[in-house]
N, C-alpha and C. Protein backbone atom coordinates (compact mmCIF):
# COMPACT_ATOMS: atom_id res chain seq x y z
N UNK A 1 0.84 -1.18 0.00
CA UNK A 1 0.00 0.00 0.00
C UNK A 1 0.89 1.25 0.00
N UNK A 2 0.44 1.92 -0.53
CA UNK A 2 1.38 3.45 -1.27
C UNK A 2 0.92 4.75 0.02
N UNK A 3 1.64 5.23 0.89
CA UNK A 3 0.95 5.67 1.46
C UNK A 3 1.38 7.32 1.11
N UNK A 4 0.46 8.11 1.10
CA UNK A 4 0.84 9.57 0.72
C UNK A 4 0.60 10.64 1.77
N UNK A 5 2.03 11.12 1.74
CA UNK A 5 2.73 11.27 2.86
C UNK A 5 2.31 13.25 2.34
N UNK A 6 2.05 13.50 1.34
CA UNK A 6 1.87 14.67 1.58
C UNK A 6 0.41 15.07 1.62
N UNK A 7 -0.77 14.28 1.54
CA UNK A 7 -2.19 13.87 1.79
C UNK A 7 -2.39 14.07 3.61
N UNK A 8 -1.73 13.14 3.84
CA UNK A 8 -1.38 12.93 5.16
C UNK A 8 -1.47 14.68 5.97
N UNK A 9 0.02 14.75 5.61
CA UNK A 9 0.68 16.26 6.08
C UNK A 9 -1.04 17.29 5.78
N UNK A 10 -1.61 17.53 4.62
CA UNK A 10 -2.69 18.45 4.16
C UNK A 10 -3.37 18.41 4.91
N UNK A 11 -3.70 16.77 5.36
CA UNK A 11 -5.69 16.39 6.55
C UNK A 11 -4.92 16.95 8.05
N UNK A 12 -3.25 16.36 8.09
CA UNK A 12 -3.14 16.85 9.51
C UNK A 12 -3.20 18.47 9.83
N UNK A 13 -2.61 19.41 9.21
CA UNK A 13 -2.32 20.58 9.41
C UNK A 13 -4.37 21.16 9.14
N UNK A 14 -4.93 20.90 7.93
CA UNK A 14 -6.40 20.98 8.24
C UNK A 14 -6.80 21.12 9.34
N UNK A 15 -6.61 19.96 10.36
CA UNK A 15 -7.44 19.44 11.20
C UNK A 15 -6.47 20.30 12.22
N UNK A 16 -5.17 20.45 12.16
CA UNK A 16 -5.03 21.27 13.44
C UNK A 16 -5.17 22.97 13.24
N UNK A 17 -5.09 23.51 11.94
CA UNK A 17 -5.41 25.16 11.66
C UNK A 17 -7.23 25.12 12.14
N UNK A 18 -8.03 23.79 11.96
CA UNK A 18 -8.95 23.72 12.28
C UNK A 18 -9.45 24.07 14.08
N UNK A 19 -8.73 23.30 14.41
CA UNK A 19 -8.53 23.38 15.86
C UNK A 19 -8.16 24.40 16.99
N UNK A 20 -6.98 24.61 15.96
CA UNK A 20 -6.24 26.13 17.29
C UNK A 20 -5.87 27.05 15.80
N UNK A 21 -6.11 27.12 14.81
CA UNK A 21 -6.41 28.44 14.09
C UNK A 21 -4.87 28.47 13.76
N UNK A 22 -4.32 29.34 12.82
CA UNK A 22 -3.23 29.78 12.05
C UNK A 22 -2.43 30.21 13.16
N UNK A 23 -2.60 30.88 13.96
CA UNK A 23 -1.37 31.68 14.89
C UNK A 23 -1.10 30.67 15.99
N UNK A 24 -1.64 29.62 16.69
CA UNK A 24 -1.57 28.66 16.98
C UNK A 24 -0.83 26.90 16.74
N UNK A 25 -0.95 27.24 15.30
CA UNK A 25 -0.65 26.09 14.31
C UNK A 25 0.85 25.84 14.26
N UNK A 26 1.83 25.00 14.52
CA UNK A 26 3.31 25.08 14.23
C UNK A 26 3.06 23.47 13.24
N UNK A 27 4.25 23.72 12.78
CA UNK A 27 4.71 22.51 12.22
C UNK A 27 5.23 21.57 12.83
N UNK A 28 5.57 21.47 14.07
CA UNK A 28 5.51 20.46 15.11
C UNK A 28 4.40 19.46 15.40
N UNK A 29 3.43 20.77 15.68
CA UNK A 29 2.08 20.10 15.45
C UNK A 29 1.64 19.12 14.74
N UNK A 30 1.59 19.71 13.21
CA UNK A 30 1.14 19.25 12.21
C UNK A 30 1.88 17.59 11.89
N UNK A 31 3.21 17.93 11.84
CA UNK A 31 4.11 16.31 11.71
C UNK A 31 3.42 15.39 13.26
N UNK A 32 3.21 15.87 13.90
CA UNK A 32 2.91 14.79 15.04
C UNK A 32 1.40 14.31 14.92
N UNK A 33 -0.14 15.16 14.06
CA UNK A 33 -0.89 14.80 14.11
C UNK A 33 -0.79 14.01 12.56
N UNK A 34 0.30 13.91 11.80
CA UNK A 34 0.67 13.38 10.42
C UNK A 34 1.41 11.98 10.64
N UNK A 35 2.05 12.10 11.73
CA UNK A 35 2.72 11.11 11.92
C UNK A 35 3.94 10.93 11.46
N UNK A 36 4.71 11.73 10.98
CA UNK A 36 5.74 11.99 10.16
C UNK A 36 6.69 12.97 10.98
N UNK A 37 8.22 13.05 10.72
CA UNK A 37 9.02 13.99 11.09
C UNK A 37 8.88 15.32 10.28
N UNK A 38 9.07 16.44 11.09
CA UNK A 38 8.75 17.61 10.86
C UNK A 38 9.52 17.64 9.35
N UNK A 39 11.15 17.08 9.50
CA UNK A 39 11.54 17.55 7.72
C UNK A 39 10.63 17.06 6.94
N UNK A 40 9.87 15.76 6.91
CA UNK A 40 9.16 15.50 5.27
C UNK A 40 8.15 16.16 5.54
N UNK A 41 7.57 17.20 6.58
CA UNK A 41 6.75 18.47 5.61
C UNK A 41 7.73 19.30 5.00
N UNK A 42 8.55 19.27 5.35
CA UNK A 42 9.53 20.72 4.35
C UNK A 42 9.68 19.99 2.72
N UNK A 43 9.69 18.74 2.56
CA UNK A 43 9.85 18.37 1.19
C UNK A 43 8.78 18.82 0.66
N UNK A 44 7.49 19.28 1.54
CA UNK A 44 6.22 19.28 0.07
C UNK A 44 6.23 20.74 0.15
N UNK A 45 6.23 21.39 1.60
CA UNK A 45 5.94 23.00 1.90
C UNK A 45 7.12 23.69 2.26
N UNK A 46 7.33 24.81 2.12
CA UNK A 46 8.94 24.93 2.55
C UNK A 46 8.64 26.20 3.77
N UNK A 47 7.49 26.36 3.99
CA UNK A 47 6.77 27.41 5.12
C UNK A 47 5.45 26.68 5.95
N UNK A 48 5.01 27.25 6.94
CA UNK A 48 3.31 26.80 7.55
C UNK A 48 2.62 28.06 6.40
N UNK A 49 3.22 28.98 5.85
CA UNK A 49 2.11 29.89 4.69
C UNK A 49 1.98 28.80 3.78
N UNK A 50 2.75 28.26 3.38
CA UNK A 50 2.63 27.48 1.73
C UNK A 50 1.74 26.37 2.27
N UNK A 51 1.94 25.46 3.42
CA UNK A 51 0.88 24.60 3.58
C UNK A 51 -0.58 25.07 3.49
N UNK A 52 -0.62 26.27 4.33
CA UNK A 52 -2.00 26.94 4.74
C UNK A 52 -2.54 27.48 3.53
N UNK A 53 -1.73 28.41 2.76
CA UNK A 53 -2.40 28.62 1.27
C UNK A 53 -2.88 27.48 0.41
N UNK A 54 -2.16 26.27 0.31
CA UNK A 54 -2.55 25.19 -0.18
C UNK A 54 -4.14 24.58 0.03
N UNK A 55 -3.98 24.46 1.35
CA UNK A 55 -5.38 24.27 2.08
C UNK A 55 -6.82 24.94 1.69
N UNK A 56 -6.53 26.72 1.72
CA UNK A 56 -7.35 27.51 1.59
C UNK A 56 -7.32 27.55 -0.32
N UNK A 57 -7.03 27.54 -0.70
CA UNK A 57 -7.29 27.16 -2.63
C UNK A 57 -8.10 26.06 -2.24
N UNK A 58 -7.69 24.84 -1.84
CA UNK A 58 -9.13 23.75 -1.85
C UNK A 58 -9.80 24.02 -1.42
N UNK A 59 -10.43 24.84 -0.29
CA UNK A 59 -11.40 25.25 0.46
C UNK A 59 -12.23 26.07 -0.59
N UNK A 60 -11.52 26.67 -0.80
CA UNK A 60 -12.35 27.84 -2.42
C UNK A 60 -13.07 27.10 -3.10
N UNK A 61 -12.09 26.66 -3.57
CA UNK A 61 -12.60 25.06 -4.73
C UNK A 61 -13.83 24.27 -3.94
N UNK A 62 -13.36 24.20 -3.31
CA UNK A 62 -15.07 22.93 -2.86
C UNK A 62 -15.62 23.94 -2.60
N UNK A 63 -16.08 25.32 -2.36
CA UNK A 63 -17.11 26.04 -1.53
C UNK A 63 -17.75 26.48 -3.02
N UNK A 64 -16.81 26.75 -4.05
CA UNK A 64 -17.34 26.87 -5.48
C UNK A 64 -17.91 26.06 -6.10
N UNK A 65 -17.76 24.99 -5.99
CA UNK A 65 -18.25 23.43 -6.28
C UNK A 65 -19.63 23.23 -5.78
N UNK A 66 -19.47 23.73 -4.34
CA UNK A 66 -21.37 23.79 -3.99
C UNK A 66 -22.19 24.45 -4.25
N UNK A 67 -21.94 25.40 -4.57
CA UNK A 67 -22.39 26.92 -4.97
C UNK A 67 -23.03 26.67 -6.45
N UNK A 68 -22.20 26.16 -7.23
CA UNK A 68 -22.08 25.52 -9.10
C UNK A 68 -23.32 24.19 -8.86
N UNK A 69 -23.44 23.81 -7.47
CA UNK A 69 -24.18 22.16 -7.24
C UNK A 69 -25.87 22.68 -7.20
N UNK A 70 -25.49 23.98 -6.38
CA UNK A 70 -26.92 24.65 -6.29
C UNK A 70 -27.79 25.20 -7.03
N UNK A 71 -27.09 26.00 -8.04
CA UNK A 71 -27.54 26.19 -9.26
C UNK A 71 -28.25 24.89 -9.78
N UNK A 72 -30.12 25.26 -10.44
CA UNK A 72 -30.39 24.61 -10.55
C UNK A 72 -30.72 25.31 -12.52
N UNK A 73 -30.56 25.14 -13.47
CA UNK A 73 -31.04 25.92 -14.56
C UNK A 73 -32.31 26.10 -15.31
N UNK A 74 -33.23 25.15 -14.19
CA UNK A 74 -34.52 25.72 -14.83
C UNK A 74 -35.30 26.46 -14.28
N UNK A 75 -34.21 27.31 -13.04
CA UNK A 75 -35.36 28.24 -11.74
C UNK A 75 -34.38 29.46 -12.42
N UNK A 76 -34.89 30.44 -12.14
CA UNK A 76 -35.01 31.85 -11.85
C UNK A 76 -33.01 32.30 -11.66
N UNK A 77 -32.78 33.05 -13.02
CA UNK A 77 -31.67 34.38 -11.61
C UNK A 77 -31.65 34.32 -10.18
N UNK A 78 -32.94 35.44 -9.91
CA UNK A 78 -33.08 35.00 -8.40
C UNK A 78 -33.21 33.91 -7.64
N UNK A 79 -33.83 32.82 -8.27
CA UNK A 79 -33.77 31.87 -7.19
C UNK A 79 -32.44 30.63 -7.14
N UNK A 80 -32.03 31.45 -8.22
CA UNK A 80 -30.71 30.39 -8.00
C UNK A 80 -29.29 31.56 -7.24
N UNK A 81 -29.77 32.77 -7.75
CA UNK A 81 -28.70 33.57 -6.05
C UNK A 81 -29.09 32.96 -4.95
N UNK A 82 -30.31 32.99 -4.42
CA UNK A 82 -30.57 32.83 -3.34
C UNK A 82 -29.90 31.49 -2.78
N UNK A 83 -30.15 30.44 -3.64
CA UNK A 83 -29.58 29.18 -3.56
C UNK A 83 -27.72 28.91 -3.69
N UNK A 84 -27.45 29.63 -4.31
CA UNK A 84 -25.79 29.50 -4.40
C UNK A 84 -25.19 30.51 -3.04
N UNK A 85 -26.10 31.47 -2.67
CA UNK A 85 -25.72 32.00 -1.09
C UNK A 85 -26.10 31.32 -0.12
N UNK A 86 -27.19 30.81 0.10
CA UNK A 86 -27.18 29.92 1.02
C UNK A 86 -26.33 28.58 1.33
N UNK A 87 -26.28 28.15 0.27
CA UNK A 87 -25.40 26.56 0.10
C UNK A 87 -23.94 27.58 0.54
N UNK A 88 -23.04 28.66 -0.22
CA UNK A 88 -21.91 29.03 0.29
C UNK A 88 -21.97 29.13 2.02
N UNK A 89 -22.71 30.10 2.18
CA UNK A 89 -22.76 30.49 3.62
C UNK A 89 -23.18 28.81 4.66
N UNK A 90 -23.90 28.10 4.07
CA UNK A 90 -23.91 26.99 4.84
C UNK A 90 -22.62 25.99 4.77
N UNK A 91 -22.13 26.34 3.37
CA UNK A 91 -20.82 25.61 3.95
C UNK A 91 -19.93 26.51 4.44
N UNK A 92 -20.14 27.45 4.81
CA UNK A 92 -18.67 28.17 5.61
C UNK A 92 -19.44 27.60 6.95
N UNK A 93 -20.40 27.29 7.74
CA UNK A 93 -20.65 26.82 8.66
C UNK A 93 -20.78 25.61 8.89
N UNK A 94 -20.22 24.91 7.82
CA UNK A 94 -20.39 23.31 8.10
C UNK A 94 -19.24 23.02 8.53
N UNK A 95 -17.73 23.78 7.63
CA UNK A 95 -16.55 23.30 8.03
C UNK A 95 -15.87 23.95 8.78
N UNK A 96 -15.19 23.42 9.86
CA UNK A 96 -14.35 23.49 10.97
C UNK A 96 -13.22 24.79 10.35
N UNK A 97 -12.37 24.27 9.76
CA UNK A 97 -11.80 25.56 9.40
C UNK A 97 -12.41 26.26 8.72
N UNK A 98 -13.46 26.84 8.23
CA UNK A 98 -14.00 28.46 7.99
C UNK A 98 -14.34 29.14 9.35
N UNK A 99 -14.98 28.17 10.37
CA UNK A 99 -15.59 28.83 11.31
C UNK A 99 -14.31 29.24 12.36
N UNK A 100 -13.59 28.65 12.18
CA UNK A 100 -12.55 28.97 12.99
C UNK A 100 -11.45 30.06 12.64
N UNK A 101 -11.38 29.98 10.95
CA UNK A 101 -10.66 31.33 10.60
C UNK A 101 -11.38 32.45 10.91
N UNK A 102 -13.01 32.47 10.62
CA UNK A 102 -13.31 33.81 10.74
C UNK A 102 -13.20 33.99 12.48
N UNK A 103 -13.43 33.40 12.86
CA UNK A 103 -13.51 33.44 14.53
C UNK A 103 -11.67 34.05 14.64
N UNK A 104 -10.96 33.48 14.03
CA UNK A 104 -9.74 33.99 14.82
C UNK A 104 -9.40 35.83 13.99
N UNK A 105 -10.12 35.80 12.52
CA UNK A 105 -9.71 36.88 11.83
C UNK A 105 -10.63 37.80 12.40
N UNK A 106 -12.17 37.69 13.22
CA UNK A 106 -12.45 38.59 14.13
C UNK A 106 -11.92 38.73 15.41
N UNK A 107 -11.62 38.15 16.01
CA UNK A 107 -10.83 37.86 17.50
C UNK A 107 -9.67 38.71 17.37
N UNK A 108 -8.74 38.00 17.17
CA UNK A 108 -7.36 38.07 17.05
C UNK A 108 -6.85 39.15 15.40
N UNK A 109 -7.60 39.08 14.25
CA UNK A 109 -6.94 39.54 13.59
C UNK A 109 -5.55 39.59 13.55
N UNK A 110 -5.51 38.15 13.12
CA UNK A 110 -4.65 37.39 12.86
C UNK A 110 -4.22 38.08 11.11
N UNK A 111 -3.06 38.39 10.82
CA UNK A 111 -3.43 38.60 9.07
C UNK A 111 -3.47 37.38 7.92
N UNK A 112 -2.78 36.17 8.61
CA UNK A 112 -2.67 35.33 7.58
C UNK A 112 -4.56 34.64 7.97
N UNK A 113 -4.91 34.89 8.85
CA UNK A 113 -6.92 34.77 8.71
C UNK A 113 -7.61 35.37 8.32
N UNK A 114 -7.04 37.18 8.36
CA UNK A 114 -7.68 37.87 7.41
C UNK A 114 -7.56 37.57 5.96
N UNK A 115 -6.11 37.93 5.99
CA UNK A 115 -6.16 37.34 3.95
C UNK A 115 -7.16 36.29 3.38
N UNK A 116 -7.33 35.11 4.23
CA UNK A 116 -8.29 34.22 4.02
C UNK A 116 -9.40 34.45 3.87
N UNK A 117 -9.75 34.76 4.35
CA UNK A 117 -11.33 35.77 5.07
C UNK A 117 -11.72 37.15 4.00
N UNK A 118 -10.82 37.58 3.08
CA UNK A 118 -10.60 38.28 2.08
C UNK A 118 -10.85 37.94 0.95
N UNK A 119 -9.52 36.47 0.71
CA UNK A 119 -9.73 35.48 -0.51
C UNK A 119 -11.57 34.75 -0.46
N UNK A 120 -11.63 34.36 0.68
CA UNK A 120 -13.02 33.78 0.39
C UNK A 120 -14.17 34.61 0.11
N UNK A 121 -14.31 35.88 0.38
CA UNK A 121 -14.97 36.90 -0.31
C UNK A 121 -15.24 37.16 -1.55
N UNK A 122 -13.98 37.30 -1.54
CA UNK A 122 -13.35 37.87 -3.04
C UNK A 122 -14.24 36.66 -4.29
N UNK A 123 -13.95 35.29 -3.78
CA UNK A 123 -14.52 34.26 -4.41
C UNK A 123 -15.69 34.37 -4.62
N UNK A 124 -16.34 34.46 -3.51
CA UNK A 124 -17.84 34.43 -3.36
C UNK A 124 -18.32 35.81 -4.23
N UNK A 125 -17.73 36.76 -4.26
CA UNK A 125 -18.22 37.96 -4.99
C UNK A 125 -18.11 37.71 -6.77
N UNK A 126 -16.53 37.35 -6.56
CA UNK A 126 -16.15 36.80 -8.30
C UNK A 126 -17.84 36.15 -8.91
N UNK A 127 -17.88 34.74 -8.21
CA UNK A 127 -19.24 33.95 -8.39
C UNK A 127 -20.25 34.67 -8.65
N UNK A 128 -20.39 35.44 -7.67
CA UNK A 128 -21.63 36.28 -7.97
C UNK A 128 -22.34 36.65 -9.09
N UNK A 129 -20.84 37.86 -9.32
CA UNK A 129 -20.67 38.98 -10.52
C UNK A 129 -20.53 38.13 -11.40
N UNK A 130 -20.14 36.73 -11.77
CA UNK A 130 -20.19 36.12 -13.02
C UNK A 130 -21.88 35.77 -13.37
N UNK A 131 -22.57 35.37 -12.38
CA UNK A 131 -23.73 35.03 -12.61
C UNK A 131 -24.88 35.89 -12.82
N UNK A 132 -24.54 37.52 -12.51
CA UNK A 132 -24.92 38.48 -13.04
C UNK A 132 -24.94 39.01 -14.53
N UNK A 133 -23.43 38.59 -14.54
CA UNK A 133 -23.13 39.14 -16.09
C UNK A 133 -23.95 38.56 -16.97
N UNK A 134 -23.81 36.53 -16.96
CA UNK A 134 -24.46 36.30 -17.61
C UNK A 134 -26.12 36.31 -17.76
N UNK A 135 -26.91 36.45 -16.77
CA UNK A 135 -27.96 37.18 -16.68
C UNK A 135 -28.48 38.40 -17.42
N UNK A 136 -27.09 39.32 -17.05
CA UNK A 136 -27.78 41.09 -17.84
C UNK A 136 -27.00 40.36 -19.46
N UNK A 137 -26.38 39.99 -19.86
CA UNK A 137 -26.53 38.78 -21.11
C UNK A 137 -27.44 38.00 -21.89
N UNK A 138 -28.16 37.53 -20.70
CA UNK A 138 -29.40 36.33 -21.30
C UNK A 138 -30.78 37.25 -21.50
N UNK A 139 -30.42 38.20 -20.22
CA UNK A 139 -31.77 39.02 -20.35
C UNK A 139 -32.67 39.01 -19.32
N UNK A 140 -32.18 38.35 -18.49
CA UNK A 140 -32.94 37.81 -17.42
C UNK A 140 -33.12 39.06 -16.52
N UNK A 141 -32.27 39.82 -16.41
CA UNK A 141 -32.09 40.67 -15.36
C UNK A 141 -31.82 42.21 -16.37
N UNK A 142 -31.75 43.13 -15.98
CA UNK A 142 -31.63 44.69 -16.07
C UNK A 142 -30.09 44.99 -15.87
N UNK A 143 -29.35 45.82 -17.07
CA UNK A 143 -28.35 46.45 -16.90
C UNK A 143 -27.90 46.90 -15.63
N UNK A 144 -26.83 46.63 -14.76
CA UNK A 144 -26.44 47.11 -13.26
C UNK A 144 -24.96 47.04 -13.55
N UNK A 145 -24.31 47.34 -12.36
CA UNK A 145 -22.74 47.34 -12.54
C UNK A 145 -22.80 45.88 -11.43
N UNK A 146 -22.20 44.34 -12.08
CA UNK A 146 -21.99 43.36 -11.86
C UNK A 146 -21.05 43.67 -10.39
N UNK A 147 -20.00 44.34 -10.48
CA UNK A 147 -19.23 44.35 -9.32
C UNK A 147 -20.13 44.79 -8.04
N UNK A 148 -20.24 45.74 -8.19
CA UNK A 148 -21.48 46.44 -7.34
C UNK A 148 -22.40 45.48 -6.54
N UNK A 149 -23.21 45.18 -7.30
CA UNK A 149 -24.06 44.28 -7.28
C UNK A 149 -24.25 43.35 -6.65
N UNK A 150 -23.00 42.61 -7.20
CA UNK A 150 -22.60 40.98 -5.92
C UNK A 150 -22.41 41.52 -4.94
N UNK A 151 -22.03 42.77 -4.60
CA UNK A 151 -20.92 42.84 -3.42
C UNK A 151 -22.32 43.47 -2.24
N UNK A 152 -23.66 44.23 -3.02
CA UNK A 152 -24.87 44.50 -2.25
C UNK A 152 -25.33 43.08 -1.81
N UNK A 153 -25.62 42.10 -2.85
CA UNK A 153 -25.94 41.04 -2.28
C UNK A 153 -25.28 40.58 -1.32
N UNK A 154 -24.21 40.12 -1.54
CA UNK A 154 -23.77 39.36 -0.58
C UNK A 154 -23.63 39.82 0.79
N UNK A 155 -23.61 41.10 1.22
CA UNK A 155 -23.16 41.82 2.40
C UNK A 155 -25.07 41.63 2.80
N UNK A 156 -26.05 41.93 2.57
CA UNK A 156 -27.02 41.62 2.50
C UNK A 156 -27.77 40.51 2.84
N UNK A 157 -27.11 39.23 2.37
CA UNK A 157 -27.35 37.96 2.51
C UNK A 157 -26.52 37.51 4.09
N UNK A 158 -25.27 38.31 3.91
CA UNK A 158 -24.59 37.83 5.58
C UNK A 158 -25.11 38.53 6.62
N UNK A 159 -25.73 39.92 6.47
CA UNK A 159 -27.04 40.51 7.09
C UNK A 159 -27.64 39.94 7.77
N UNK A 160 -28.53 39.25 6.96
CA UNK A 160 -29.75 38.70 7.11
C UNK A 160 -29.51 37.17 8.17
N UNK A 161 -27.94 36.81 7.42
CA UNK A 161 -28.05 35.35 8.01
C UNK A 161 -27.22 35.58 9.53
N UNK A 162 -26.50 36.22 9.33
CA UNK A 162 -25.61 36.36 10.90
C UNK A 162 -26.07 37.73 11.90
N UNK A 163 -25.87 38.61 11.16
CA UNK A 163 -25.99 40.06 11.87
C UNK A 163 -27.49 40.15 12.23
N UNK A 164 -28.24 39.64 11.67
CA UNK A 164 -30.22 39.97 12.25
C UNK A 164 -30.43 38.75 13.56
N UNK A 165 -29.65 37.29 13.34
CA UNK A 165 -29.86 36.35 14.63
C UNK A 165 -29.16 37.20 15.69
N UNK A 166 -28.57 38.45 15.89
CA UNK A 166 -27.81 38.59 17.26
C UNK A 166 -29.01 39.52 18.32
N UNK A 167 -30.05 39.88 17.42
CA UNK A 167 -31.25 40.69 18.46
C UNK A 167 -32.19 39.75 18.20
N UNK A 168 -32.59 39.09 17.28
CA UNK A 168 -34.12 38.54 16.42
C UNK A 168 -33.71 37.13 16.50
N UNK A 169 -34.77 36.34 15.92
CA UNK A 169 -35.11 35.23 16.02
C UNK A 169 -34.44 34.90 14.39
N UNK A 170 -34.29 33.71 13.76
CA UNK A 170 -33.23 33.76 13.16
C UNK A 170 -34.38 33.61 11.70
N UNK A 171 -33.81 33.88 10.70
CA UNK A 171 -35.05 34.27 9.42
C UNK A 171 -35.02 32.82 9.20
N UNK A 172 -36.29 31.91 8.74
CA UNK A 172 -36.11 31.00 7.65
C UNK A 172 -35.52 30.95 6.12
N UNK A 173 -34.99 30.39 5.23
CA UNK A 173 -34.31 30.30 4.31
C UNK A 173 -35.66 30.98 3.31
N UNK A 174 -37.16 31.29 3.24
CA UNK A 174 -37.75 31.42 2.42
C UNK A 174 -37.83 32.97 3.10
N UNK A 175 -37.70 33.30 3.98
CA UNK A 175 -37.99 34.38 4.38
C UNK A 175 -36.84 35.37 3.80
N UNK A 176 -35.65 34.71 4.10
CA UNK A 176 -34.56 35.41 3.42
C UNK A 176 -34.42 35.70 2.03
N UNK A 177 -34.68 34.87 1.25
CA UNK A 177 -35.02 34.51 -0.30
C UNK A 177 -36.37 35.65 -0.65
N UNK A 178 -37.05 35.91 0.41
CA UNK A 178 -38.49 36.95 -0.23
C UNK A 178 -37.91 38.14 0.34
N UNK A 179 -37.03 38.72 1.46
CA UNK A 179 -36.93 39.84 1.56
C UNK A 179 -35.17 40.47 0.13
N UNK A 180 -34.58 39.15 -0.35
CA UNK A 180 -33.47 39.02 -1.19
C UNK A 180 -34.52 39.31 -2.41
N UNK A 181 -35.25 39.06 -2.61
CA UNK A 181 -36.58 39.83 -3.73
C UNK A 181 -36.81 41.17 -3.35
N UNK A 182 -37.39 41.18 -2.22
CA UNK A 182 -38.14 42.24 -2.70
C UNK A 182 -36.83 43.70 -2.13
N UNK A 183 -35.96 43.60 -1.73
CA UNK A 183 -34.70 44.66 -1.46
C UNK A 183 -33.83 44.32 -2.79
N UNK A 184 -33.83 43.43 -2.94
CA UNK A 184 -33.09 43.80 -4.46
C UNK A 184 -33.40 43.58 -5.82
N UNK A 185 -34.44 42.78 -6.33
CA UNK A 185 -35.00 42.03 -7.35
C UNK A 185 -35.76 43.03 -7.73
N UNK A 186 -37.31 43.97 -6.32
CA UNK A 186 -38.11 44.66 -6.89
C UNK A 186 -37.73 45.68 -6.45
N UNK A 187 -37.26 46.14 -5.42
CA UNK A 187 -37.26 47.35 -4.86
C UNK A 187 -38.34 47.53 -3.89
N UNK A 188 -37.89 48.86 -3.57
CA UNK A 188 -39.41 49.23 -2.63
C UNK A 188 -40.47 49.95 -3.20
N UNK A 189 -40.10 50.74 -4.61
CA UNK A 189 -40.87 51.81 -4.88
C UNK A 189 -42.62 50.89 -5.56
N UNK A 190 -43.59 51.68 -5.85
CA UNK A 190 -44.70 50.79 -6.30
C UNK A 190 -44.88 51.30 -8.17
């Protein structure tokens, strides 16, 4: 059996940036929850940044992957934003390391958690604004500035899902999806 030793090194350092967060994390660590001596992580990473960047690109990647899963193409613009924000935002709360970077990049402001916490934005906005474009494209939607746009939604959508549970009772997913209509889809005016 072939065992892969830099697979290994990726799930261990995961599971411990998961645990005690980036400023926490040594490479001591990581080889002891890997099982391996600290040099054969230096053969794959030659820093704890290069491991941790490594990590956070797959994290992108699968959070884009769900997002692309949610999309359904015979519903609505809108109802497939609504659906590719929710599925993102539910997986930043499913996995151990998102909840723990943002926890340490609010806490601690940590910078190598901010950058993260930046990059995964940045992603989630990219997504967005692509699914806009092709929209004010297909026709589906009204001329807007794409950048703009994602970046109302999404601040909007983390609104609704984090910042409104800290006084209120927490919105249902349809509730969020009808006020994501009618604040940005229709407006308020009659």
């Amino acid at each position: 059996m072939v065992v892969d030793r830099r697979k290994m090194i990726v799930d261990a350092a995961t599971n411990s940036f998961s645990q005690f967060g980036f400023k926490a994390t040594t490479m001591d660590q990581v080889a002891k929850i890997a099982n391996v001596g600290k040099g054969t992580i230096y053969t794959f990473f030659s820093t704890k940044e290069e491991l941790f960047d490594e990590i956070t690109n797959s994290l992108i990647k699968e959070m884009k992957i769900a997002a692309e899963e949610a999309i359904d193409e015979t519903l609505t613009f809108q109802e497939n934003v609504h659906r590719a924000l929710y599925r993102i935002l539910e997986f930043r709360l499913e996995h151990q390391l998102t909840i723990k970077l943002f926890q340490e990049g609010r806490e601690m402001r940590t910078p190598a958690a901010m950058e993260v916490i930046e990059r995964i934005e940045k992603a989630i906005l990219n997504f967005i604004k692509d699914k806009i474009v092709k929209a004010i494209n297909k026709g589906e939607i009204q001329r807007c500035d794409p950048e703009l746009t994602s970046f109302v939604m999404l601040k909007l959508y983390v609104a609704l899902i984090f910042d409104w549970e800290k006084n209120h009772e927490p919105l249902s997913k349809e509730k969020i999806a009808k006020v994501l209509e009618q604040y940005i889809f229709e407006g308020l005016s009659k």
